[in-house]
C-alpha atoms as a PDB file:
ATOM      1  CA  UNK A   1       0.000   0.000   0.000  1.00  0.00           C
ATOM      2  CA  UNK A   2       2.761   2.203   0.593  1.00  0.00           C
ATOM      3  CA  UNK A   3       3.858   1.936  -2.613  1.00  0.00           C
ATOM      4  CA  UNK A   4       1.105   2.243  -3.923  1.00  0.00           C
ATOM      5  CA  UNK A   5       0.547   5.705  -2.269  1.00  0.00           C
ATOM      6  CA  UNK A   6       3.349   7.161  -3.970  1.00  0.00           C
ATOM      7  CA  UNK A   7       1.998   5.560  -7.561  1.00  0.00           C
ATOM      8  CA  UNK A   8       4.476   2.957  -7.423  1.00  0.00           C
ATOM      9  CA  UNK A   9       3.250  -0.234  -9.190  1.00  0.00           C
ATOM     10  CA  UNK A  10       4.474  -3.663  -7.554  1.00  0.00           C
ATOM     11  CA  UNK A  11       5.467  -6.425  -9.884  1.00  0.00           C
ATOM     12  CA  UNK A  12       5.040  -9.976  -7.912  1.00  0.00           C
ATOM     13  CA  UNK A  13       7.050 -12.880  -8.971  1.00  0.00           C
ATOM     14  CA  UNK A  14       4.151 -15.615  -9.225  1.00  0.00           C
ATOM     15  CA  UNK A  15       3.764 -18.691  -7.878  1.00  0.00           C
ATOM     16  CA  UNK A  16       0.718 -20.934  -7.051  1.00  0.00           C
ATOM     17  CA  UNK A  17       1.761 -23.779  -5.136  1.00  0.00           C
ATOM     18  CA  UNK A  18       4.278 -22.354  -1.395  1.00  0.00           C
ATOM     19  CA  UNK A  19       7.619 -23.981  -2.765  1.00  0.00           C
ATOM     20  CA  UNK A  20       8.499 -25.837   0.576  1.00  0.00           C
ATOM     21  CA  UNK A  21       5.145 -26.122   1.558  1.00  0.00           C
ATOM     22  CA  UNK A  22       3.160 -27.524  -1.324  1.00  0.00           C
ATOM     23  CA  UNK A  23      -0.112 -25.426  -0.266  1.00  0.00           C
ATOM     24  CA  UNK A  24      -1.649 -22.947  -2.195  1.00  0.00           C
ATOM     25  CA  UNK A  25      -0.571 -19.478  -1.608  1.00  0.00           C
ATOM     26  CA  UNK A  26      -1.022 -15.492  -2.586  1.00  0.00           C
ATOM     27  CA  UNK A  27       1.516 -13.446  -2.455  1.00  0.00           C
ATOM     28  CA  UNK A  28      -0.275 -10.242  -3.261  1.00  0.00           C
ATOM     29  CA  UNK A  29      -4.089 -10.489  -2.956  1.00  0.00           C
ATOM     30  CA  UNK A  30      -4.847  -6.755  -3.703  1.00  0.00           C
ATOM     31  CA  UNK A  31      -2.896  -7.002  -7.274  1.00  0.00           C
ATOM     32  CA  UNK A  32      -5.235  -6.145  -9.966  1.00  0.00           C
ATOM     33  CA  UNK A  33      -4.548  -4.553 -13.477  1.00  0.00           C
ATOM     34  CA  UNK A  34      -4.144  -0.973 -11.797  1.00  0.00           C
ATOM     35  CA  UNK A  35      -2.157  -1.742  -8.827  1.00  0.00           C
ATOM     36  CA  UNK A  36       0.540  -3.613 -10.985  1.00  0.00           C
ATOM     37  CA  UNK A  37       0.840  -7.330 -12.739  1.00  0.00           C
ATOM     38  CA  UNK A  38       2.161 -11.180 -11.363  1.00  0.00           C
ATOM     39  CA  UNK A  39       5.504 -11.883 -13.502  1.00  0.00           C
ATOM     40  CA  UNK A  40       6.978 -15.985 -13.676  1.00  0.00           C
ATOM     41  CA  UNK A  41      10.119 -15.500 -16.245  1.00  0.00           C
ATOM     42  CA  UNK A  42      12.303 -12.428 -15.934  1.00  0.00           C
ATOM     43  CA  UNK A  43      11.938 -11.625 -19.335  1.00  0.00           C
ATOM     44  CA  UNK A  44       8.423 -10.783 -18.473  1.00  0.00           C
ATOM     45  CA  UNK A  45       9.203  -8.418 -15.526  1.00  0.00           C
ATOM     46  CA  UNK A  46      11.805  -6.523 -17.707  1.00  0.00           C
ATOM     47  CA  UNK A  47       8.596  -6.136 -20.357  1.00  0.00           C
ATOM     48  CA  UNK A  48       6.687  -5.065 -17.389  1.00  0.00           C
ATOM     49  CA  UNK A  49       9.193  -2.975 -15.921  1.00  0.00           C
ATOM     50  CA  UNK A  50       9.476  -0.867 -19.721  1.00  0.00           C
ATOM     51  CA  UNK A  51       6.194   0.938 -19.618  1.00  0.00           C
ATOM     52  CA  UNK A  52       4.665   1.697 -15.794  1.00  0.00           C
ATOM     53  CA  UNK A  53       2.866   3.934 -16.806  1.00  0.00           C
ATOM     54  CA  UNK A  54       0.618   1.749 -17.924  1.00  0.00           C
ATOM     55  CA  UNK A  55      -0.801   1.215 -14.108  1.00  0.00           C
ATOM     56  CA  UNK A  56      -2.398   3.758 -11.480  1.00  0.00           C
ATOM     57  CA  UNK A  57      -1.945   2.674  -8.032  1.00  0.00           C
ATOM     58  CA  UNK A  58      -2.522   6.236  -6.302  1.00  0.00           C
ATOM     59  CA  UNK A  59      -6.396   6.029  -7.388  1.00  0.00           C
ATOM     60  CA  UNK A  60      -6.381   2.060  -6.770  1.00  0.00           C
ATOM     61  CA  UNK A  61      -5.803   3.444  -3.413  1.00  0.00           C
ATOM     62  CA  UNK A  62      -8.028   6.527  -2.606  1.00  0.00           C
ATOM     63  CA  UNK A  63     -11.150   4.466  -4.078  1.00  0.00           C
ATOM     64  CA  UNK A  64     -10.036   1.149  -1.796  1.00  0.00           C
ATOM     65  CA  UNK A  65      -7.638   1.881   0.651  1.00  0.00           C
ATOM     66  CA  UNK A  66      -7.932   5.594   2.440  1.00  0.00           C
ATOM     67  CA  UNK A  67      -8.605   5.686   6.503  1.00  0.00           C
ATOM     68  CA  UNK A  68     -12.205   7.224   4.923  1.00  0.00           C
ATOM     69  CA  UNK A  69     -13.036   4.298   2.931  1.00  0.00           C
ATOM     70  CA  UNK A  70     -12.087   1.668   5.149  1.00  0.00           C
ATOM     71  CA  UNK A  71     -14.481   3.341   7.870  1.00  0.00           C
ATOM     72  CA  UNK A  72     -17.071   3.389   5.969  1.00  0.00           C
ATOM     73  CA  UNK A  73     -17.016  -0.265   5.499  1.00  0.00           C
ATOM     74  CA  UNK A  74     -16.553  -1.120   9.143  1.00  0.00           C
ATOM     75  CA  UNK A  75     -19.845   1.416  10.132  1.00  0.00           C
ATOM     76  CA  UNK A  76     -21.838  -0.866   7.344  1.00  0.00           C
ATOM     77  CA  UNK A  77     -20.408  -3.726   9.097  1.00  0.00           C
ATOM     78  CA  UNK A  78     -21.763  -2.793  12.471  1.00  0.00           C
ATOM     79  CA  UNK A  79     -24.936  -1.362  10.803  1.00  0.00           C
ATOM     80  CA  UNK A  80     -24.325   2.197  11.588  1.00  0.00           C
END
């Protein structure tokens, strides 16, 4: 999120299955097409890495993630 603040985009190296684990896993659950993008071969990140401009994380965050926002959700949650 902090990144995110500052319109930084986050590039995740994926992976489905914890490597020592075997379970499923997320790494990032809040990466979506504006936040930034999962990457598996490093050709791929450099591709990603080219044109970041592409993503907007600073909105991503004022529509999802602000102190507003999230109380908002917590006084629907308690039914104010």
């Amino acid at each position: 999120f902090e990144s995110w603040s500052m319109d930084v985009p986050t590039f995740v190296n994926r992976y489905t299955v914890h490597p020592d684990f075997g379970a499923p896993v997320s790494a990032a659950p809040y990466l979506g097409p504006d936040t930034g993008a999962f990457w598996e071969k490093p050709e791929e990140l450099v591709a990603l890495l080219s044109d970041v401009s592409a993503y907007r994380p600073r909105e991503w965050i004022l529509k999802h993630g602000t102190d507003a926002v999230s109380a908002m959700a917590f006084q629907k949650l308690v039914g104010l």
